[in-house]
Protein backbone atom coordinates (compact mmCIF):
# COMPACT_ATOMS: atom_id res chain seq x y z
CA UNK A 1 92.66 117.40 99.39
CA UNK A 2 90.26 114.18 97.78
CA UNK A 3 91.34 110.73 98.65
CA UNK A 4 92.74 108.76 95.86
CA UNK A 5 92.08 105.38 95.29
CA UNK A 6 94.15 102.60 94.27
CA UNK A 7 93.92 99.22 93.03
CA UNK A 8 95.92 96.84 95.46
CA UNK A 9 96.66 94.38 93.02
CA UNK A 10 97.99 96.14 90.48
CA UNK A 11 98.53 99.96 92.08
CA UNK A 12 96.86 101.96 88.97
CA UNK A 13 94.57 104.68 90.12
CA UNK A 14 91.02 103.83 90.03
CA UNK A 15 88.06 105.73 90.65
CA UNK A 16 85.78 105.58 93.93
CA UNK A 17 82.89 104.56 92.75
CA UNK A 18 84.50 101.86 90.88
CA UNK A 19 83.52 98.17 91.60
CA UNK A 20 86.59 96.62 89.42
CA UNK A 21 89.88 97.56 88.59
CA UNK A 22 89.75 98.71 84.83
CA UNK A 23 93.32 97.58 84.37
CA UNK A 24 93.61 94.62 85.79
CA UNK A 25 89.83 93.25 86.60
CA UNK A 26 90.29 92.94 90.35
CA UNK A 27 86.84 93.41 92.16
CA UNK A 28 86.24 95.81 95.02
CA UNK A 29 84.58 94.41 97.97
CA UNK A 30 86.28 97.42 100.33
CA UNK A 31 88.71 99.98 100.26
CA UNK A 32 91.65 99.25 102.58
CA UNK A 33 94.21 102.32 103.96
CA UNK A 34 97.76 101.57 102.91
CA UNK A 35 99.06 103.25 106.02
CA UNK A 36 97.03 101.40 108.86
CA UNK A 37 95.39 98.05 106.64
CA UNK A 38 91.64 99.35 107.97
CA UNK A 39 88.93 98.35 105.54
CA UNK A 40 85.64 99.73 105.30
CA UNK A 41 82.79 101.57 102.45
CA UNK A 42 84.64 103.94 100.22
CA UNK A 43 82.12 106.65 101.43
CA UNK A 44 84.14 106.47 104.45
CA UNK A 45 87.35 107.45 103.13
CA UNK A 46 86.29 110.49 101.63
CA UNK A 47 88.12 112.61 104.10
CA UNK A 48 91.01 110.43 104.49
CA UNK A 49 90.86 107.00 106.48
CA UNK A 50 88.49 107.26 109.53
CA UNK A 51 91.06 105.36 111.67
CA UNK A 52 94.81 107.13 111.02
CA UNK A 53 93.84 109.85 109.13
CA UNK A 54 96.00 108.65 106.09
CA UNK A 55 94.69 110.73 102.89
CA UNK A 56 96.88 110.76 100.20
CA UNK A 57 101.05 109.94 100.16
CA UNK A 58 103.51 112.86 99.83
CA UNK A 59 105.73 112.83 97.60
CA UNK A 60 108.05 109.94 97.59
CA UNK A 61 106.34 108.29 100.30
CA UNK A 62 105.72 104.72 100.92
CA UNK A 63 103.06 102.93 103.60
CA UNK A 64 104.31 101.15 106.14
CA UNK A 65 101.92 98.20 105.30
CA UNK A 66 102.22 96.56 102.11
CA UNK A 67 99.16 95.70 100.23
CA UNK A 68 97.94 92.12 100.81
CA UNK A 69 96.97 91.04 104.48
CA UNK A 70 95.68 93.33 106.21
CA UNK A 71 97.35 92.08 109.94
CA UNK A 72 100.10 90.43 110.66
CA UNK A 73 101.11 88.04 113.75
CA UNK A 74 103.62 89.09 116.24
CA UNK A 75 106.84 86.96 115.91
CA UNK A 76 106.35 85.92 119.83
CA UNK A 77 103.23 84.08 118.24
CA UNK A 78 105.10 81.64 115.87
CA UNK A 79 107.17 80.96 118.81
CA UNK A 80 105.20 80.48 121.11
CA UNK A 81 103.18 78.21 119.10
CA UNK A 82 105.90 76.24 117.42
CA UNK A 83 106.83 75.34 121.34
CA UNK A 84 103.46 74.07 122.21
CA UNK A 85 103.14 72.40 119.22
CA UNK A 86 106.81 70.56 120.03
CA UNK A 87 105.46 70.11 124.12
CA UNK A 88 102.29 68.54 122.13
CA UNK A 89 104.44 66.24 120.05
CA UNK A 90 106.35 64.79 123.07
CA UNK A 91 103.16 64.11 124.85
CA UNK A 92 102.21 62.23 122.17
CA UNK A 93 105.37 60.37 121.23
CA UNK A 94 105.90 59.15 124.96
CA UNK A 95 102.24 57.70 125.46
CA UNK A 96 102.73 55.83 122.14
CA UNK A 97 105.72 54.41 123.06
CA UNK A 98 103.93 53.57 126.57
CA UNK A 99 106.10 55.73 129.00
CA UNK A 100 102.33 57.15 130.25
């Protein structure tokens, strides 16, 4: 089965060659798999994407990924870094106030 392509800004069905979305004027730089988020030259999705294999949705199905960013940050991440950045704070806040 050919791999279809879409136009992540606006979802209409766009060619492979194409270099802008006819619909909505978004330009192509890469073509990006719905399922996984991998970009790459739309020569190499002509079998389906080269990393999951994703080619084409069945029927009533929707990727995992929605279209935008490409990778997302673990949860743990925010945490983590919202409690160094409070540790960092405190540092900071007791040698102002000349506890250091």
């Amino acid at each position: 089965m050919k791999a279809r392509f879409f136009c992540e800004n606006c979802g209409k069905e766009v060619t492979e060659r194409a270099g802008s979305c006819p619909s909505c004027g978004r330009l192509f730089t890469a073509v990006r798999c719905p399922e996984c988020g991998f970009e790459g030259k739309a020569a190499e999705f002509s079998p389906g994407c080269p990393v999951c294999g994703y080619s084409m949705p069945a029927p009533g199905h929707t990727p995992r990924r929605p279209a935008g960013r490409t990778h997302r940050l673990p949860a743990r991440f925010y945490g983590v870094a919202a409690i160094v950045l409070a540790v960092i704070a405190v540092i900071l806040l007791v040698a102002l106030l000349g506890g250091v």
